[in-house]
PDB file of N, CA and C in Angstrom:
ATOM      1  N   UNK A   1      10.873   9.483   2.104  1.00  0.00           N
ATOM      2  CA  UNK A   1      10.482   8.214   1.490  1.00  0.00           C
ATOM      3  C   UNK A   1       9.414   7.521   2.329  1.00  0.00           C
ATOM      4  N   UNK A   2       9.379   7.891   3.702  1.00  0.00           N
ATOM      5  CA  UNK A   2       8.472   6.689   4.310  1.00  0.00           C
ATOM      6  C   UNK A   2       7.245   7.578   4.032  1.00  0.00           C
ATOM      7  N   UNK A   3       7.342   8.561   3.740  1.00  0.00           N
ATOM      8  CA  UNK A   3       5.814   9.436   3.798  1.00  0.00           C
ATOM      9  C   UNK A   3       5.221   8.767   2.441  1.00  0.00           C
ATOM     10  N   UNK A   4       6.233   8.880   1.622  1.00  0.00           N
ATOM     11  CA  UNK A   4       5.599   8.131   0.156  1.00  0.00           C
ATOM     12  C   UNK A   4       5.160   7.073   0.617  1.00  0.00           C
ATOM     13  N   UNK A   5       5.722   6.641   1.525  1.00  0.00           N
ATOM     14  CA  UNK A   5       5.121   4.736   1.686  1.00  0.00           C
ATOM     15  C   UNK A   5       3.972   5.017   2.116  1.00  0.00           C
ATOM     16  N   UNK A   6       3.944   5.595   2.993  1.00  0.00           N
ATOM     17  CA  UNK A   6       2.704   5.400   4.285  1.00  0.00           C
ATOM     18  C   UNK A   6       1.370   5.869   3.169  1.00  0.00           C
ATOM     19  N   UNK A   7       1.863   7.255   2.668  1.00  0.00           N
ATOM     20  CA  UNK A   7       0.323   7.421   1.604  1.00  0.00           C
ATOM     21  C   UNK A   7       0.428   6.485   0.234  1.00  0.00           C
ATOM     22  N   UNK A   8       0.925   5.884   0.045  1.00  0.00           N
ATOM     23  CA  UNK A   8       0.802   4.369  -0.678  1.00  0.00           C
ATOM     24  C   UNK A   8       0.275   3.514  -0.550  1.00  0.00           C
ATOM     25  N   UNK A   9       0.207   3.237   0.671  1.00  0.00           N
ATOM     26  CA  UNK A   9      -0.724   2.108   1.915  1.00  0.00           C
ATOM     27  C   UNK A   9      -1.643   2.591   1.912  1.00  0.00           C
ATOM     28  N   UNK A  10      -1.889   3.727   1.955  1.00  0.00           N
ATOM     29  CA  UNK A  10      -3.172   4.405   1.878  1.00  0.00           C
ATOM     30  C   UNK A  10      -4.288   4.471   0.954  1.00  0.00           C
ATOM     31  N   UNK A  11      -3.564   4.777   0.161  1.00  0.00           N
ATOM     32  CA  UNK A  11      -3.695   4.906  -1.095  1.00  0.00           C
ATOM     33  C   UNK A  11      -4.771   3.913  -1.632  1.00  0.00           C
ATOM     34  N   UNK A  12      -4.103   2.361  -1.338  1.00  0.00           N
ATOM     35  CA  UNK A  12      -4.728   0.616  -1.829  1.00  0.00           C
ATOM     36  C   UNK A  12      -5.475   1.086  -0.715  1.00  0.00           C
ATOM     37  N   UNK A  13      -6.064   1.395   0.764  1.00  0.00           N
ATOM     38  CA  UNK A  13      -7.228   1.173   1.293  1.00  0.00           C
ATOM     39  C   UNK A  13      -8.068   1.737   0.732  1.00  0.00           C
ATOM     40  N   UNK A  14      -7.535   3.535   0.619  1.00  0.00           N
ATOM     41  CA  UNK A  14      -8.711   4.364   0.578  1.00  0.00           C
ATOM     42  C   UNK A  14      -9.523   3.797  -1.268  1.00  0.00           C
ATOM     43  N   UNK A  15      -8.626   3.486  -1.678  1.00  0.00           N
ATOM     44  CA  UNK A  15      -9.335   3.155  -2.895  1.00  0.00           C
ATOM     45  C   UNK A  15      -9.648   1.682  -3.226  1.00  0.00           C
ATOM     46  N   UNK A  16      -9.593   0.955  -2.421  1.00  0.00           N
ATOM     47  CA  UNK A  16      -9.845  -0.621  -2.699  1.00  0.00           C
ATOM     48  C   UNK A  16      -9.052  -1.281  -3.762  1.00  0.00           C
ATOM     49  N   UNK A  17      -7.911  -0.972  -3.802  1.00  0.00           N
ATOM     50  CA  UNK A  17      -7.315  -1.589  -4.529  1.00  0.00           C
ATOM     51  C   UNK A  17      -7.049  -2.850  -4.297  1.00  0.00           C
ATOM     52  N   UNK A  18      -7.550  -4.046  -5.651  1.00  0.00           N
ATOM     53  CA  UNK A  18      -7.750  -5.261  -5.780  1.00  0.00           C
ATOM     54  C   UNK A  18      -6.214  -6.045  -6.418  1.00  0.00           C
ATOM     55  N   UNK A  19      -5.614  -5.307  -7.340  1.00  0.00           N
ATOM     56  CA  UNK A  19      -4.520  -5.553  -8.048  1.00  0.00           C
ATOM     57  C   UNK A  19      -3.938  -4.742  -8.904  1.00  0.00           C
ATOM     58  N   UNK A  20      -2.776  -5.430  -9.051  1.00  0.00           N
ATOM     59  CA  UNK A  20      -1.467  -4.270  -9.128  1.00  0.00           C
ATOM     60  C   UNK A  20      -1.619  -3.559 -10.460  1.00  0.00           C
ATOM     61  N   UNK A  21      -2.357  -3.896 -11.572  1.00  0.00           N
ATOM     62  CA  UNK A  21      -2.810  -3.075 -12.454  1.00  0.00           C
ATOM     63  C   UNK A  21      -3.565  -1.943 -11.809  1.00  0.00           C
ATOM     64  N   UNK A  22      -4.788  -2.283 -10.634  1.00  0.00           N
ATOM     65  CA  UNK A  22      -5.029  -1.068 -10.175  1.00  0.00           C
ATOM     66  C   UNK A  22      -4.485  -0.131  -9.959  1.00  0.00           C
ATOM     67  N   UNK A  23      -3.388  -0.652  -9.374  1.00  0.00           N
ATOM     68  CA  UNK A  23      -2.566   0.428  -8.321  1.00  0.00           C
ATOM     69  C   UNK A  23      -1.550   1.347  -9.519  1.00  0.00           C
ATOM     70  N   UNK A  24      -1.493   0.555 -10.533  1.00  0.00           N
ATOM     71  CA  UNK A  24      -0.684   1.311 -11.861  1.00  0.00           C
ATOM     72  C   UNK A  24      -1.037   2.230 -11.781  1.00  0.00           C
ATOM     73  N   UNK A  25      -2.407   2.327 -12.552  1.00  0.00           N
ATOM     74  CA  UNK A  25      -3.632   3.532 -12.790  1.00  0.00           C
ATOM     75  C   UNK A  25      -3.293   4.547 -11.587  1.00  0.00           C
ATOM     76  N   UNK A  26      -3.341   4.537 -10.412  1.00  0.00           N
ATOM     77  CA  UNK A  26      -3.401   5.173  -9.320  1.00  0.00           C
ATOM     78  C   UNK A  26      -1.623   6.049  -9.508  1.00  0.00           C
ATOM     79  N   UNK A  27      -1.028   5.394  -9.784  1.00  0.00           N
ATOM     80  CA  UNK A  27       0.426   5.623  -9.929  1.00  0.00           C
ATOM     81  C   UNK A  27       0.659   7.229 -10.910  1.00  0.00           C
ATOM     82  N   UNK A  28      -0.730   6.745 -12.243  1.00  0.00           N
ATOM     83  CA  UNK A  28      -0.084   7.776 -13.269  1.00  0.00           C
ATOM     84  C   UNK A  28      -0.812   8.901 -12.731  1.00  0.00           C
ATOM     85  N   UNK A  29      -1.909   9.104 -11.556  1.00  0.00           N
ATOM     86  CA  UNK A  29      -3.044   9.562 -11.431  1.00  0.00           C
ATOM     87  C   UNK A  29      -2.561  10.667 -10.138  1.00  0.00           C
ATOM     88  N   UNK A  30      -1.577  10.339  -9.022  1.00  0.00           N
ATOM     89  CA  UNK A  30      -1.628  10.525  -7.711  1.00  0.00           C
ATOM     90  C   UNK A  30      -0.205  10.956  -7.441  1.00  0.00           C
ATOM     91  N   UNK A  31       0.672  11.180  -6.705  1.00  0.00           N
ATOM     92  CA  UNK A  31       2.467  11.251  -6.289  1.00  0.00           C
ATOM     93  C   UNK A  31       2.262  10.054  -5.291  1.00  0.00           C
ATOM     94  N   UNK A  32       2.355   9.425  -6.011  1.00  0.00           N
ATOM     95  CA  UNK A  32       2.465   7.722  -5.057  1.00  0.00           C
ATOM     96  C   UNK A  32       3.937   7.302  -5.227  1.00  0.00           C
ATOM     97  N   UNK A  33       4.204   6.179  -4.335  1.00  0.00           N
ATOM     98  CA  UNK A  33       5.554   4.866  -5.229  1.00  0.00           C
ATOM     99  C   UNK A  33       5.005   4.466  -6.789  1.00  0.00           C
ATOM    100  N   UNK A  34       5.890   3.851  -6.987  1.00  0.00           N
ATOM    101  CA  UNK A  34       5.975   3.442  -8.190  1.00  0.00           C
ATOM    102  C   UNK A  34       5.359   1.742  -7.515  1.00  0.00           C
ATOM    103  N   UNK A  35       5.050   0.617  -8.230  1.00  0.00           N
ATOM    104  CA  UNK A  35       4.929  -0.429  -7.892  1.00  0.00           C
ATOM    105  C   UNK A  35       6.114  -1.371  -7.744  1.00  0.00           C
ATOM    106  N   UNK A  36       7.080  -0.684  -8.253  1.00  0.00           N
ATOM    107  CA  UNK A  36       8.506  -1.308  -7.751  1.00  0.00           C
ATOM    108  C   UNK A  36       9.166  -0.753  -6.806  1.00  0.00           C
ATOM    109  N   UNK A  37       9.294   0.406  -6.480  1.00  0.00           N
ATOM    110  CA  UNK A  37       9.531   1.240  -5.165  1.00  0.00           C
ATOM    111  C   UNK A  37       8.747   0.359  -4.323  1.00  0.00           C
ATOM    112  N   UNK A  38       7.187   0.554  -4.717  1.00  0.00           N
ATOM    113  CA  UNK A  38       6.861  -0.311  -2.810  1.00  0.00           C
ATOM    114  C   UNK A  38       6.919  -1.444  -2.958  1.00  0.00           C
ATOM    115  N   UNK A  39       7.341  -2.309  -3.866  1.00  0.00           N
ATOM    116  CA  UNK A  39       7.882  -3.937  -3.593  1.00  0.00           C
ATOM    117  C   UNK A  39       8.647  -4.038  -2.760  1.00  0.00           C
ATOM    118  N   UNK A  40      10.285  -2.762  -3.006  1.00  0.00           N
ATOM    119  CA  UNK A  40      11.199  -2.750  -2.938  1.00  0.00           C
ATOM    120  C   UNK A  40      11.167  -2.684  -1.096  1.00  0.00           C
ATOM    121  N   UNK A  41      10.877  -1.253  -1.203  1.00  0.00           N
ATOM    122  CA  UNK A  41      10.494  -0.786   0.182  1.00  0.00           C
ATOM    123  C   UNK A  41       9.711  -1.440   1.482  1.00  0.00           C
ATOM    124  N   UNK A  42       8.634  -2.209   1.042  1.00  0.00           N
ATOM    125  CA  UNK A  42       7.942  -3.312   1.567  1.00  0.00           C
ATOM    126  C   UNK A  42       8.821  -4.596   2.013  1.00  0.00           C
ATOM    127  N   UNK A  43       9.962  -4.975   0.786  1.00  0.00           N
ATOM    128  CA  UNK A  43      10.608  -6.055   1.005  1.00  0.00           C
ATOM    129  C   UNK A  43       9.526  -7.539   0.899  1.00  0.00           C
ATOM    130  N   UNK A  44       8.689  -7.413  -0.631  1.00  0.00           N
ATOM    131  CA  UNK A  44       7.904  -8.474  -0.819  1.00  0.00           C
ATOM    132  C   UNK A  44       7.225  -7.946  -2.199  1.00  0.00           C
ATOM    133  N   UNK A  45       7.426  -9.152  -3.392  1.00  0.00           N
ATOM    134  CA  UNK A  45       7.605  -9.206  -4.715  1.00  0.00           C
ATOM    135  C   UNK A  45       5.921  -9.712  -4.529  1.00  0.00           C
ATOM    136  N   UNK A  46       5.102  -9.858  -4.317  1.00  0.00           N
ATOM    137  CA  UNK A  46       3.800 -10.209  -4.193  1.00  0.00           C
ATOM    138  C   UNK A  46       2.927  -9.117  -3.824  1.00  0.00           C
ATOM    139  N   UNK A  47       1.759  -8.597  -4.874  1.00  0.00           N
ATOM    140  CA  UNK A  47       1.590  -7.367  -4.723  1.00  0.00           C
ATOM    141  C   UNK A  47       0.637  -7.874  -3.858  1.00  0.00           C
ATOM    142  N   UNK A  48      -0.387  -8.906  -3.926  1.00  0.00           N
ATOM    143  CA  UNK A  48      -1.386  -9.438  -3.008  1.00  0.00           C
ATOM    144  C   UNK A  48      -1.057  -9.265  -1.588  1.00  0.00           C
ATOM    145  N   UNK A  49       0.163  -9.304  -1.509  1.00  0.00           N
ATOM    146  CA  UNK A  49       0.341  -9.660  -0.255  1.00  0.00           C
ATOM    147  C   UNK A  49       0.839  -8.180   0.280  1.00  0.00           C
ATOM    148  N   UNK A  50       1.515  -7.132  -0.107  1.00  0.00           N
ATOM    149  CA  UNK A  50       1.338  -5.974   0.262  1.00  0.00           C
ATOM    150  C   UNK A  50      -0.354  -5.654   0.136  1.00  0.00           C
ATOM    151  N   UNK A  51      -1.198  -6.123  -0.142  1.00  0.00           N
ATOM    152  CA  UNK A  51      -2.732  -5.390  -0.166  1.00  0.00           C
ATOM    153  C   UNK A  51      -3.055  -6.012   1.367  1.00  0.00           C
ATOM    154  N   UNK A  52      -2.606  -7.038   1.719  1.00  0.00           N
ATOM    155  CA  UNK A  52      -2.674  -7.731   2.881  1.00  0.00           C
ATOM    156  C   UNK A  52      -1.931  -7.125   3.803  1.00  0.00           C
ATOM    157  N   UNK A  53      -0.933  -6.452   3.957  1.00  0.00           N
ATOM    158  CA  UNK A  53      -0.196  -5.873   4.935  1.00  0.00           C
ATOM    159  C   UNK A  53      -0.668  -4.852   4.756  1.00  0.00           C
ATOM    160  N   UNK A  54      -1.254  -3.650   4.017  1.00  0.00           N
ATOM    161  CA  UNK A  54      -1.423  -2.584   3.685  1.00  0.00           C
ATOM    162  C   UNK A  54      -3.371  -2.229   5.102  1.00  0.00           C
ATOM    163  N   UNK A  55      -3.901  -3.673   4.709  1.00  0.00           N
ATOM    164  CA  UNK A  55      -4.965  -3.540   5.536  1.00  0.00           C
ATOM    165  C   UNK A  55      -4.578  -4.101   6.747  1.00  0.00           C
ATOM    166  N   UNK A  56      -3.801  -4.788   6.999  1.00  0.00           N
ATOM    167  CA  UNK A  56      -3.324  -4.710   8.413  1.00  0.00           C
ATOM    168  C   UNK A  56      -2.617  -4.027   9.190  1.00  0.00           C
ATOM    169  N   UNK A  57      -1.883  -2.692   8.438  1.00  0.00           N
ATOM    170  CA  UNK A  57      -1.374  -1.897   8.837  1.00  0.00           C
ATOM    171  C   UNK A  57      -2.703  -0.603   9.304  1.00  0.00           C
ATOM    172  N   UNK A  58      -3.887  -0.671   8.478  1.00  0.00           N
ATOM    173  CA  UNK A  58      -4.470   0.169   8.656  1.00  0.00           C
ATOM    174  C   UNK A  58      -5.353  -0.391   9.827  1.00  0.00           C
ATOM    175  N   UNK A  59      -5.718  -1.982  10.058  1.00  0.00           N
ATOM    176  CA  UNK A  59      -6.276  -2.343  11.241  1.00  0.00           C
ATOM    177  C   UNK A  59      -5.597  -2.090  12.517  1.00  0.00           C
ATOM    178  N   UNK A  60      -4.102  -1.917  12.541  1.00  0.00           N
ATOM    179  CA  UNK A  60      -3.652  -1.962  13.408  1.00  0.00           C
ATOM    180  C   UNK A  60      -3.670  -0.283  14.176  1.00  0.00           C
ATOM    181  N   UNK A  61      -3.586   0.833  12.824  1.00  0.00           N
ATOM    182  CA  UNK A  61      -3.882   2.078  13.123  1.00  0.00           C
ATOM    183  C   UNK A  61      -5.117   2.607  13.812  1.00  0.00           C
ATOM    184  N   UNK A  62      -6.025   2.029  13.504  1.00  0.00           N
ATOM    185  CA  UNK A  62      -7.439   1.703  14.154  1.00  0.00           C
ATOM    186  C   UNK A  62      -7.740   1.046  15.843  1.00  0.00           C
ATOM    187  N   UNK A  63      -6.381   0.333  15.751  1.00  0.00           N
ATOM    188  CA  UNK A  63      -7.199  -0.388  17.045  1.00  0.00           C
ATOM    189  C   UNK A  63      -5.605  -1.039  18.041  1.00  0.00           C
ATOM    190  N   UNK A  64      -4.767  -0.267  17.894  1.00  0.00           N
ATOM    191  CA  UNK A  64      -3.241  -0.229  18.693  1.00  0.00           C
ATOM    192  C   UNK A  64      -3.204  -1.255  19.473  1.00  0.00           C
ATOM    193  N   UNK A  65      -4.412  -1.341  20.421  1.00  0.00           N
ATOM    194  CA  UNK A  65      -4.112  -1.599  21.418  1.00  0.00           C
ATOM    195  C   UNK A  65      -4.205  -3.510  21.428  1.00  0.00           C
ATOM    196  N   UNK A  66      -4.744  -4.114  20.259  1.00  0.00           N
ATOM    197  CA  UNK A  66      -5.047  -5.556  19.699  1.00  0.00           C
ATOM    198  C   UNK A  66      -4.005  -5.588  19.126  1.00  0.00           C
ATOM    199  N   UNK A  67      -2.870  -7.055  19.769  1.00  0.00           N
ATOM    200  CA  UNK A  67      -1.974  -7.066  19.001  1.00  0.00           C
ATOM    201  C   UNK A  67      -1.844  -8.723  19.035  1.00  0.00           C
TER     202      UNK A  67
END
């Protein structure tokens, strides 16, 4: 399951995903989460705000050592 997550997160960078209709599309398209799986999993009903953790997870992969 966390592998699904992690390329989920991925997923909204590598493709710029703006909103959660995007990420639908991506859903029927890819072996992603579902958009309720990564609410669930995330632990946050605001998809905006997983697009916000999703790029701070990837800033943080980038640069470890800035915290």
């Amino acid at each position: 399951m966390r592998e699904y997550y992690f390329r989920s997160i991925q997923m909204i960078i590598d493709h710029n995903i703006k909103s959660e209709e995007e990420y639908i599309k991506l859903v029927k398209k890819y072996d992603i989460l579902s958009v309720e799986s990564l609410k669930y999993i995330s632990q946050e009903r605001n998809f905006r705000k997983i697009i916000k953790m999703a790029k701070d997870i990837l800033s943080y992969q980038e640069n470890p050592s800035q915290e």
